[in-house]
Protein backbone atom coordinates (compact mmCIF):
# COMPACT_ATOMS: atom_id res chain seq x y z
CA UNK A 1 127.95 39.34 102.69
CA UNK A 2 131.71 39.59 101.64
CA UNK A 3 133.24 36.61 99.20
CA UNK A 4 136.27 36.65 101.51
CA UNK A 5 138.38 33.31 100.93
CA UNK A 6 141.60 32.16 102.62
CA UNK A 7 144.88 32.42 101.21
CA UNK A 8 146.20 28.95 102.29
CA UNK A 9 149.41 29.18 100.66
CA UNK A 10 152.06 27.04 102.57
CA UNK A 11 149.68 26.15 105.54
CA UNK A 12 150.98 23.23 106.99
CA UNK A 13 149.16 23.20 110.41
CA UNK A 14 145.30 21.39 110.46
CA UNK A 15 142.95 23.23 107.72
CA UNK A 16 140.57 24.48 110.53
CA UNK A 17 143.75 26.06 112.17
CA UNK A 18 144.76 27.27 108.50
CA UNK A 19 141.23 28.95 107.83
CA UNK A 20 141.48 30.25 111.23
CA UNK A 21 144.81 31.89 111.09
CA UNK A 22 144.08 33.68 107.42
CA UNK A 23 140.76 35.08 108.80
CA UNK A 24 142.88 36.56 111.84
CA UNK A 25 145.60 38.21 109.34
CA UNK A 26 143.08 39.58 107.15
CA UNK A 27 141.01 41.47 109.84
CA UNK A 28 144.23 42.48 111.17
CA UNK A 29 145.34 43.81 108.03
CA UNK A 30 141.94 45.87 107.22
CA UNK A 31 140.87 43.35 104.00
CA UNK A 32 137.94 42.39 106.22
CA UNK A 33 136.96 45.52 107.85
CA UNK A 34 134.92 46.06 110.67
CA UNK A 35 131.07 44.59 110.03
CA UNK A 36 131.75 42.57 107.81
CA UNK A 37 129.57 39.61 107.42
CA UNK A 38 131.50 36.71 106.71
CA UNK A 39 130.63 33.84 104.38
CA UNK A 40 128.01 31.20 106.13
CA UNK A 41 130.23 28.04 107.25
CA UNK A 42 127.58 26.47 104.36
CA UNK A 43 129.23 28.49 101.48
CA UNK A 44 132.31 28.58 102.54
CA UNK A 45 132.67 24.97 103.13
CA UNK A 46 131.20 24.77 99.63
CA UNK A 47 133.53 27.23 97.95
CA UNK A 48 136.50 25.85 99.92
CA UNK A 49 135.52 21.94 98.89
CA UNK A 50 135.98 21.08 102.65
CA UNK A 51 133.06 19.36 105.72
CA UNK A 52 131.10 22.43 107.49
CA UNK A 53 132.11 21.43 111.01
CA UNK A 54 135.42 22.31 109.25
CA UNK A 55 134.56 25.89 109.12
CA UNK A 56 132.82 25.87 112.06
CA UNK A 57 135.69 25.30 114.12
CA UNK A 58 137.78 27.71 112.33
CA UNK A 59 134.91 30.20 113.29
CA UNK A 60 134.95 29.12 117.00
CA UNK A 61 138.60 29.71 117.30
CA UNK A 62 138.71 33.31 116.10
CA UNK A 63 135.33 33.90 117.83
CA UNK A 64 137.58 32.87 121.23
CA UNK A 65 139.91 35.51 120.17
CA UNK A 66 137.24 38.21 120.15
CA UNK A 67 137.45 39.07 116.28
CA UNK A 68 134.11 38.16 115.07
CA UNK A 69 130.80 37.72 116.36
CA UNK A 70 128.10 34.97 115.67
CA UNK A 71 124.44 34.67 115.84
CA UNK A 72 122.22 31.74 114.79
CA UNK A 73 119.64 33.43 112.51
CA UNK A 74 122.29 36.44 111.42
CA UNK A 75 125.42 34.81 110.73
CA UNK A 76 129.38 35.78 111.60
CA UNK A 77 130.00 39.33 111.66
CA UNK A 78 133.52 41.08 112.30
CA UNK A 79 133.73 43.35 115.57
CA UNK A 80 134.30 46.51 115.84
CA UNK A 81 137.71 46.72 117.63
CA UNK A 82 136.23 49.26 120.34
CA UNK A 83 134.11 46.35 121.21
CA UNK A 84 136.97 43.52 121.20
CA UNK A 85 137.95 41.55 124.04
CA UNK A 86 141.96 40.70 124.70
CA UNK A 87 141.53 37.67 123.45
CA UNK A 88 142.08 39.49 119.84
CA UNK A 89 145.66 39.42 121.13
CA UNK A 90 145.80 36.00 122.50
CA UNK A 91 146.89 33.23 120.49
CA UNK A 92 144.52 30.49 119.64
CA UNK A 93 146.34 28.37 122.86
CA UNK A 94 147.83 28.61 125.91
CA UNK A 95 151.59 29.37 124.83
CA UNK A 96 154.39 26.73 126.84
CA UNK A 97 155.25 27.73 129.84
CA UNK A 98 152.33 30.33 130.60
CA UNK A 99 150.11 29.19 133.29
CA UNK A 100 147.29 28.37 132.31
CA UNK A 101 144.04 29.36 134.60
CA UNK A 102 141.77 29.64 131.24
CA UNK A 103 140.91 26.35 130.71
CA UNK A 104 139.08 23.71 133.20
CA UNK A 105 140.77 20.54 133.13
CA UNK A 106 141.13 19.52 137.03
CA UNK A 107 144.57 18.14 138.19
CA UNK A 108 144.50 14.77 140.28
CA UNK A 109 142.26 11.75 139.70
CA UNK A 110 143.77 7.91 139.55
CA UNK A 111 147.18 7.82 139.83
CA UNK A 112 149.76 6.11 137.37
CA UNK A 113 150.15 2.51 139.34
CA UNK A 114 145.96 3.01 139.02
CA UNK A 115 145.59 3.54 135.44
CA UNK A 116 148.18 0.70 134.94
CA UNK A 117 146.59 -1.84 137.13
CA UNK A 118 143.15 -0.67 135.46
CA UNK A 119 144.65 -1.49 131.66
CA UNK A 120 145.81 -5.33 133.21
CA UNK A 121 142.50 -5.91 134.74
CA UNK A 122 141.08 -5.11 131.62
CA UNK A 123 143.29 -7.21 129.29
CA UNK A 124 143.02 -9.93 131.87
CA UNK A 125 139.12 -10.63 131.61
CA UNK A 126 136.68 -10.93 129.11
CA UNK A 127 134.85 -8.28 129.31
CA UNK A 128 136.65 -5.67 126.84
CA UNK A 129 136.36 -8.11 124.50
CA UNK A 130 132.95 -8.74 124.39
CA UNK A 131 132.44 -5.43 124.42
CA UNK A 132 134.32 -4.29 121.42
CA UNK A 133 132.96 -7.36 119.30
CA UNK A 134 129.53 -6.36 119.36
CA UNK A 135 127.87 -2.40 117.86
CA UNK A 136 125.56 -0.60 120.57
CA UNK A 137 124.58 2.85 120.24
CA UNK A 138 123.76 3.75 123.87
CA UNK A 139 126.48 1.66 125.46
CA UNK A 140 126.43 -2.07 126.35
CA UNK A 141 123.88 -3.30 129.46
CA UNK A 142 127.15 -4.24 131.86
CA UNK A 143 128.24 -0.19 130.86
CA UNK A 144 124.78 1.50 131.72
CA UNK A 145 124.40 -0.70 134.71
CA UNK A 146 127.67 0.83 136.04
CA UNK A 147 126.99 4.44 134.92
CA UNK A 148 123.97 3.73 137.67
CA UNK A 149 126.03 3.16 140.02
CA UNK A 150 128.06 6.26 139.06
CA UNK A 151 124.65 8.83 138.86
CA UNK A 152 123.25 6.85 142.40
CA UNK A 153 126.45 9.10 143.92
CA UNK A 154 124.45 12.25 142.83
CA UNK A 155 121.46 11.23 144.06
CA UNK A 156 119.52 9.71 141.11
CA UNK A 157 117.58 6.10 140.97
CA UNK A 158 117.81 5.37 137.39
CA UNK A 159 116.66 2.95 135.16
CA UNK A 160 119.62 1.07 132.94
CA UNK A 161 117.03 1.61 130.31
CA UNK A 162 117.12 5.17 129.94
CA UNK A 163 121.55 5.93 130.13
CA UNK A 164 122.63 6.08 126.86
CA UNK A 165 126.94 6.04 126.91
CA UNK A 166 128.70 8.64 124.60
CA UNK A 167 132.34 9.96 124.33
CA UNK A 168 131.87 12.99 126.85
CA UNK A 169 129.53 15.40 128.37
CA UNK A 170 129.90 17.73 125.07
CA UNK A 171 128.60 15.02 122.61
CA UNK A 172 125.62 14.30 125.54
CA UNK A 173 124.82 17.85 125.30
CA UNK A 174 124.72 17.61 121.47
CA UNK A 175 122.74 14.66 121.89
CA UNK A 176 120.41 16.44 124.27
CA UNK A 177 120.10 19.48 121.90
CA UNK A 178 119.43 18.19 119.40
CA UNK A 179 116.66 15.80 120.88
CA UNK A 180 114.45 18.30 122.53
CA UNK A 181 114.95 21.19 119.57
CA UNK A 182 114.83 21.73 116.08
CA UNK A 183 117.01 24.02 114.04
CA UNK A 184 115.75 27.91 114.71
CA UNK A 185 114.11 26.44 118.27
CA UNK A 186 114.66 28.43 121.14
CA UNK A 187 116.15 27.74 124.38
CA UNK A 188 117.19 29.28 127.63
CA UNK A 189 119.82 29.71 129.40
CA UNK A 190 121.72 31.94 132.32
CA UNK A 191 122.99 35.43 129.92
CA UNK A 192 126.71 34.23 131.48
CA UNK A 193 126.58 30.54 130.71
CA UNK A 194 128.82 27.66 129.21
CA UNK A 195 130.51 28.57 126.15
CA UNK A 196 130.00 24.75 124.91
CA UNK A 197 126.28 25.62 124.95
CA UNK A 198 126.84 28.36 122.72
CA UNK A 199 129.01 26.86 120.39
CA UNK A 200 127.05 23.66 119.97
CA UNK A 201 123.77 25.54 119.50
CA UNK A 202 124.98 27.86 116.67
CA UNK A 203 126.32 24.64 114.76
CA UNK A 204 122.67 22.43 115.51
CA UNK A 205 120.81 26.17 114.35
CA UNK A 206 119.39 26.59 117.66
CA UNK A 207 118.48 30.28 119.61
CA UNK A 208 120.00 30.80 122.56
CA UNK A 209 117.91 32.90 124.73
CA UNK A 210 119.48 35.03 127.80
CA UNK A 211 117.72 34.97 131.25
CA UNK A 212 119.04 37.11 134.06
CA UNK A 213 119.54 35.25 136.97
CA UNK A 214 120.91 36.01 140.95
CA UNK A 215 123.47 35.06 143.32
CA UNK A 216 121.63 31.86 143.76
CA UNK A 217 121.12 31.37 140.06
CA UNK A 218 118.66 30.99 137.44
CA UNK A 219 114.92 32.61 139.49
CA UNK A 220 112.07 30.87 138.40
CA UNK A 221 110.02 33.92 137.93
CA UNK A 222 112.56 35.00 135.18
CA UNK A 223 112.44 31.66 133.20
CA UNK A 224 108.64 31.97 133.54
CA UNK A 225 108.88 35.80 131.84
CA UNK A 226 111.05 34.35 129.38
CA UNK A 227 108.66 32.45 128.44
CA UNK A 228 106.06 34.69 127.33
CA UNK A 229 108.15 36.60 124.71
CA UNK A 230 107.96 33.33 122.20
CA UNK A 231 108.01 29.92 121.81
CA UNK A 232 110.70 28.20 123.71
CA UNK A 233 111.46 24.47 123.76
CA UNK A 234 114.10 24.27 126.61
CA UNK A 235 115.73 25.55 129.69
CA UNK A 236 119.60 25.15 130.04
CA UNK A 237 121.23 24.93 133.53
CA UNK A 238 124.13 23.78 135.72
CA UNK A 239 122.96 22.86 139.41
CA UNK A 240 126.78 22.67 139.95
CA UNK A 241 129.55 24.65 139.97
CA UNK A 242 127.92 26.60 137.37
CA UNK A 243 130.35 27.51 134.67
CA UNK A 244 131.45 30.49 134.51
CA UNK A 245 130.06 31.82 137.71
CA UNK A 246 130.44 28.56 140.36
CA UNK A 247 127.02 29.24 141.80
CA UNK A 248 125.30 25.88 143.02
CA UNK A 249 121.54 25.87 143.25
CA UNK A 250 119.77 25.20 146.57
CA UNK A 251 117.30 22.66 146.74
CA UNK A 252 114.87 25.28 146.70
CA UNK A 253 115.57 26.73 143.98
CA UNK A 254 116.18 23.73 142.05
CA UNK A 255 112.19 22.66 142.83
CA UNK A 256 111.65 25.84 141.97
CA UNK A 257 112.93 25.59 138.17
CA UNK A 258 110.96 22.17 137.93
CA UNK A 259 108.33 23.44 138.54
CA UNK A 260 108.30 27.00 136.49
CA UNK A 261 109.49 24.44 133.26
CA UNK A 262 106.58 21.78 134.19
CA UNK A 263 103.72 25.47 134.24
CA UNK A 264 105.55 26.66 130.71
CA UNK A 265 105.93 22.56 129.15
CA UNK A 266 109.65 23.40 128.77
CA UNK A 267 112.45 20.36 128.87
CA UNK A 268 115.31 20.78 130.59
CA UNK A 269 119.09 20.32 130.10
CA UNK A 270 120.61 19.85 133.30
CA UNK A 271 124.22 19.42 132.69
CA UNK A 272 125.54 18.25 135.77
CA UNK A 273 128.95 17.88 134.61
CA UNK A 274 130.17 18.85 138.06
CA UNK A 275 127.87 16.49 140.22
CA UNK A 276 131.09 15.37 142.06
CA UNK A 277 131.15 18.89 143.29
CA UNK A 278 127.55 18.72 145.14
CA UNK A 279 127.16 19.68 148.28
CA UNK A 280 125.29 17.24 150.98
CA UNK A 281 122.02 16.86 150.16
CA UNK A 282 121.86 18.52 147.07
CA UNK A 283 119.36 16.49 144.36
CA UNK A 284 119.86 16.90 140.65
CA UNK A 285 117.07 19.00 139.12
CA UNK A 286 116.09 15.60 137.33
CA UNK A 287 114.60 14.05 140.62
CA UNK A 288 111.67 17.12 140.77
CA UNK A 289 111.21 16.73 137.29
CA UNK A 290 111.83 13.31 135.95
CA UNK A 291 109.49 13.43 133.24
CA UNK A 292 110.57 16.29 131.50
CA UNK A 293 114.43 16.32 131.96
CA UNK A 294 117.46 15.11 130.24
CA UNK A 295 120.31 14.78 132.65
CA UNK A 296 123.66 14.90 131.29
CA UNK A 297 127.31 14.07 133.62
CA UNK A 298 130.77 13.16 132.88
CA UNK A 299 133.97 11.08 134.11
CA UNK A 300 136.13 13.52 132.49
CA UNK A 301 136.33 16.22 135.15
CA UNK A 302 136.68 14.15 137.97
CA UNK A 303 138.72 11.13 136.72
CA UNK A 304 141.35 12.16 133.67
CA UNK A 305 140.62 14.70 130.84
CA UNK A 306 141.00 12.27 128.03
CA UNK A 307 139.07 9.88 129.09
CA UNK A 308 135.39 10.88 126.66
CA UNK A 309 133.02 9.54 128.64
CA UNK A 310 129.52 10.76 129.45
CA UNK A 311 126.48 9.94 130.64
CA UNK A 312 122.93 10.71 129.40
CA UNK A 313 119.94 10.18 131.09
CA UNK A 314 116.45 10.93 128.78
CA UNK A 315 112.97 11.86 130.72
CA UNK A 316 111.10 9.00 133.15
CA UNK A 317 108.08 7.23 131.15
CA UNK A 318 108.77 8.57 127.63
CA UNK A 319 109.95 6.46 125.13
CA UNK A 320 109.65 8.20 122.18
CA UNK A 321 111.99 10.74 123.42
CA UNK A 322 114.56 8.01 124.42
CA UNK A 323 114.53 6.59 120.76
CA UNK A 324 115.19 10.21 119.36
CA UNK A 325 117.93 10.72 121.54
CA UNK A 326 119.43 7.34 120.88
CA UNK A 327 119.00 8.18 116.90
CA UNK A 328 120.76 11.27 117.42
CA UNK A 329 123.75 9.90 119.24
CA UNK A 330 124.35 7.22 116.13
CA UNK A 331 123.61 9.99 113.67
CA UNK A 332 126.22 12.55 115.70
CA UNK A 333 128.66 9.76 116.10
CA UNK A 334 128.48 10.12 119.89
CA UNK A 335 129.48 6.80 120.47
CA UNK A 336 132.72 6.30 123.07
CA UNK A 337 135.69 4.23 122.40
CA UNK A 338 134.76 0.97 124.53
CA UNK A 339 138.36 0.94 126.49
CA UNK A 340 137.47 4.43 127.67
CA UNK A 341 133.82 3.23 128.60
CA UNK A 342 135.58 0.23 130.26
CA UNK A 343 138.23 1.85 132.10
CA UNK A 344 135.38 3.60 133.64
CA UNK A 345 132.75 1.12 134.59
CA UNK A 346 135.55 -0.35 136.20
CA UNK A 347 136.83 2.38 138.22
CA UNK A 348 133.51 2.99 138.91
CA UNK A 349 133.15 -0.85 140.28
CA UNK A 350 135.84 -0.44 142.20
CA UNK A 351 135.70 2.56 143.76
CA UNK A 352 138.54 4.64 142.44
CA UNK A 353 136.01 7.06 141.23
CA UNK A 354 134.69 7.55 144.28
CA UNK A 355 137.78 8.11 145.82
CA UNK A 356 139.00 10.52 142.91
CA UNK A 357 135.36 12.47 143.62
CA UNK A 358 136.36 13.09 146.90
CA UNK A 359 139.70 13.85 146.61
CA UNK A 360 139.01 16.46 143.60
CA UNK A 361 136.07 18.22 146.13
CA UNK A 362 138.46 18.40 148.70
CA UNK A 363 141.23 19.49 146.82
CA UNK A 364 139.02 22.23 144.93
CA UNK A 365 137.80 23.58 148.63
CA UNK A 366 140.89 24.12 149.43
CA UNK A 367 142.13 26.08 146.58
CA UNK A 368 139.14 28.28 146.96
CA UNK A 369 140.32 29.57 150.05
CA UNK A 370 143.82 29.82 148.85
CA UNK A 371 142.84 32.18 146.31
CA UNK A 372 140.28 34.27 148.91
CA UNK A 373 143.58 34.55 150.94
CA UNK A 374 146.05 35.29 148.56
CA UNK A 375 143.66 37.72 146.16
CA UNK A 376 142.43 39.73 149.00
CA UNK A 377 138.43 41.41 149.60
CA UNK A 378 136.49 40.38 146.92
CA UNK A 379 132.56 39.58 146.70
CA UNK A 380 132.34 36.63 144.58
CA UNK A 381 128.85 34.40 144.36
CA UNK A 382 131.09 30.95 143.18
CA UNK A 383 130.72 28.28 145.78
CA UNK A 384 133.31 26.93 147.77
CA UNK A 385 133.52 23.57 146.38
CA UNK A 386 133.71 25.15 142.73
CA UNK A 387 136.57 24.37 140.57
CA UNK A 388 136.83 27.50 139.29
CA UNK A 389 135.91 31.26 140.75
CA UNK A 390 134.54 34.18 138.98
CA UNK A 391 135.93 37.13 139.79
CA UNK A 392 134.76 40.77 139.76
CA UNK A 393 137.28 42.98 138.62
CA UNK A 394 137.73 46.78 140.58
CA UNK A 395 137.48 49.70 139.55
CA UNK A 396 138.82 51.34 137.24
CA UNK A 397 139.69 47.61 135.64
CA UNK A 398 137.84 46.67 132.29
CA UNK A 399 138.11 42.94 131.67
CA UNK A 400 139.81 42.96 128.44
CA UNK A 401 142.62 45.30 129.85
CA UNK A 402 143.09 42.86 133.15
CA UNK A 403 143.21 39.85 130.43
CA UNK A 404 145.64 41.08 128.31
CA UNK A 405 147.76 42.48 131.59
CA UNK A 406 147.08 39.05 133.33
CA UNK A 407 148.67 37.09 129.90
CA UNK A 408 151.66 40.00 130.12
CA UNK A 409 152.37 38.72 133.52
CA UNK A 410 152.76 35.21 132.08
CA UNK A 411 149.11 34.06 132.97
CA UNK A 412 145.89 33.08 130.82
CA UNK A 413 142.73 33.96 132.55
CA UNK A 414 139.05 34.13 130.95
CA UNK A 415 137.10 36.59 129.24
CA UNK A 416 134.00 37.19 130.49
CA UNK A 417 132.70 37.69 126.51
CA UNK A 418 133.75 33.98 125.97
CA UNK A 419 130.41 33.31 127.98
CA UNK A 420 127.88 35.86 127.35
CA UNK A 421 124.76 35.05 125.29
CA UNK A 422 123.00 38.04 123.01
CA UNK A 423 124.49 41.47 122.58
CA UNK A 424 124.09 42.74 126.69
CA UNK A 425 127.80 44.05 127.63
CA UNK A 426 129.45 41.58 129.65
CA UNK A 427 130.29 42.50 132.99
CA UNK A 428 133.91 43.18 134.30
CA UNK A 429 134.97 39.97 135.66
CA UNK A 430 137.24 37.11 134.75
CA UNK A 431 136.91 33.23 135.47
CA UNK A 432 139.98 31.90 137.06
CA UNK A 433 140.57 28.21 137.23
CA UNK A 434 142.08 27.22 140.23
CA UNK A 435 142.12 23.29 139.57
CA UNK A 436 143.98 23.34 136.34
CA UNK A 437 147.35 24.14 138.06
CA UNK A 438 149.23 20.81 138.84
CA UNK A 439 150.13 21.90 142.73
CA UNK A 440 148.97 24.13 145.31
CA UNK A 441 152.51 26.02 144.84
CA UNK A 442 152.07 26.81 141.29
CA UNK A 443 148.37 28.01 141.87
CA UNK A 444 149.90 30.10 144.81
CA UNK A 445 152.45 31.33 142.68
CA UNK A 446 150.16 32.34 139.81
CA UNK A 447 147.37 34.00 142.38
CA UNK A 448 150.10 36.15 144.10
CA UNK A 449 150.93 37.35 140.47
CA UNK A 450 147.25 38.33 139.99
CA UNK A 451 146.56 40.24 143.28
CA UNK A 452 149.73 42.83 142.38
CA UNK A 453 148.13 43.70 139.28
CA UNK A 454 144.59 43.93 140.97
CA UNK A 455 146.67 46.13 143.25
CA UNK A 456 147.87 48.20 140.56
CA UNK A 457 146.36 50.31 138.25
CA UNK A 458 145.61 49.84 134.34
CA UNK A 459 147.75 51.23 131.61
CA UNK A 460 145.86 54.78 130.53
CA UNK A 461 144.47 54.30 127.00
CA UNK A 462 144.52 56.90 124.47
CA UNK A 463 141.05 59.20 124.08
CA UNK A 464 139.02 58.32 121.51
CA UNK A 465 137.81 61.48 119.66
């Protein structure tokens, strides 16, 4: 393991940012060559005098970029650059005035007047008050009375009881972690699967496990396989708009996973951060398996990005794993700020999330077929209602040469290694967000830009002797 430290000399953006940005110059530069093992983020944070999650995140951000590798049990190693994605070339954000189809933060939900007439509501009762005056870790009664009403949409009957409140879907998933696992646990999930699993996992010291799944998602038969090779705690999924890929589960195949976790005692995560995406009928996997699931959904996606609110919902008829979860959202800090929880019990109460549900499902069906039009023949197993489509890349394209082309060209589009689990080659395919974008137009204009350089042909690289 090197003792590489950062040359911090004149940084003047945030320290994570700083660490970041030295790491990146020094692999660049060949003073932290190829396999390398870096530092842990424990000594590091200790050599450097600064908090862990401080290094962590400057880890995460040059991870994004492709540069370095990390594995709970193994530690951060520098790629080879054979192996590197584009992101190596990216910068750690979207630049101004590139459009940006990377990230998933969906356009739309209440409008101005809306948010305005929420914030007088609000200062005209009583009830922000109260809330802010008093200290609950799970959220106030009133606030998990209306996140019933919210999960009811999706199809759950939940007790008040058993919501705890927290500032967003990634803190619930934290929560959630770190209540059904301990650190070097395993769990499972899909080998392309959220990259906030990933990230939070390697920072609680949980194993990520890769299953392969199909066109309808995660097979039982494979989670039951999986869990004969070792002791695993947990099965991750998405019923939803599965991110990266936009599959949704069938009913049958959600029973199906209730059932395979219930033969191998497994919990499950079911982050169902796009239930305003379900189709008709759909159930959460939570309603097969009550007892053994923790059920996690936002207000973020489908009302405004910053407002950090989540919902968690811990297993029917067990109270000891209710308590854990509720002492690991105090000890996380996953507490919300109360005017965000207000602002949405009372859009929920009144129906503007509702409305902003719909509108968002509708609005995300039609930009699916705007980009099936406009991109041309394409097999793709992402949903219709899906936010976001993964798309398989044609020959001879390699994903990191269509990324790097695709940010060329004025337009940030995602690596498929941003969501991989273990060390299996990610496939050639990029995930496209098609609700970012604040109109149709500029979606249009950024899909038309895509499907000439699918058209076209990538740049020859040099032989490699």
């Amino acid at each position: 393991m090197t003792n590489w430290r950062p040359d911090l000399t004149g940084a003047d953006s945030p320290l994570y940012h700083a660490i970041a940005l030295a790491l990146v110059r020094d692999i660049e530069s060949g003073a932290v060559p190829p396999g390398t093992r870096l530092p842990t983020h424990r000594a590091l944070a200790r050599r450097l005098n600064v908090n862990v999650g401080t290094i962590t995140r400057a880890y995460a951000e040059v991870a994004r970029r492709g540069l370095i590798d990390g594995e709970v049990g193994r530690g951060s190693y520098v790629r080879d650059p054979m192996a590197r994605s584009a992101r190596a070339a990216a910068p750690l954000s979207v630049p101004e005035g590139m459009l940006d189809l990377a990230f998933n933060l969906p356009s739309g939900g209440p409008s101005p007047e809306e948010q305005a007439a929420a914030l007088k509501a609000l200062a005209q009762s009583r009830t922000l008050h109260a809330a802010s005056s008093g200290y609950s870790i799970g959220g106030t009664l009133e606030q998990r009375q209306s996140a019933t009403k919210w999960l009811a949409r999706g199809g759950m009957t939940v007790d008040p009881e058993r919501v705890l409140v927290t500032g967003g879907a990634q803190l619930a998933l934290a929560v959630a972690l770190a209540t059904c696992a301990q650190p070097g646990d395993t769990i499972l999930a899909e080998s392309l699967t959220y990259a906030g699993l990933k990230s939070q996992a390697q920072l609680l010291g949980i194993r990520v496990q890769p299953i392969e799944f199909d066109s309808g998602g995660i097979v039982a038969e494979e989670l039951e396989n999986a869990c004969r090779t070792g002791s695993v705690k947990a099965v991750y999924c998405q019923p939803n708009a599965q991110n990266p890929i936009g599959t949704s589960l069938s009913n049958e195949r959600r029973r199906a996973i209730a059932e395979a976790a219930r033969r191998c005692e497994l919990s499950i995560l079911e982050d169902d951060t796009y239930s305003y995406m379900a189709a008709d009928g759909a159930r959460p996997i939570a309603t097969f398996a009550p007892e053994r699931t923790l059920y996690l959904t936002t207000l973020t996606k489908c009302l405004l990005a910053g407002l950090r609110v989540g919902y968690l919902v811990t297993p029917e008829g067990n109270e000891a794993t209710h308590e854990r979860a509720l002492m690991n959202s105090g000890a996380l800090g996953a507490m919300p700020a109360t005017i965000s929880v207000e602002l949405a019990s009372h859009w929920i109460e009144s129906g503007v999330a509702d409305r902003a549900a719909t509108a968002k499902r509708d609005e995300a069906r039609a930009r699916q077929q705007l980009a099936r039009k406009l991109l041309g023949e394409f097999e793709s197993p992402t949903c219709p209602d899906s936010p976001h489509l993964w798309l398989p890349l044609p020959e001879p394209w390699r994903a990191s040469d269509f990324v790097a082309r695709a940010r060329r060209a004025g337009i940030a589009v995602s690596s498929p290694e941003a969501f991989a689990i273990g060390r299996a080659a990610a496939p050639h395919a990029v995930r496209i967000c098609l609700a970012t974008p604040a109109t149709r137009e500029e979606l249009a204009s950024g899909l038309q830009r895509l499907a000439a350089l699918l058209a076209s042909r990538p740049s020859p690289t040099a032989a490699v002797v």
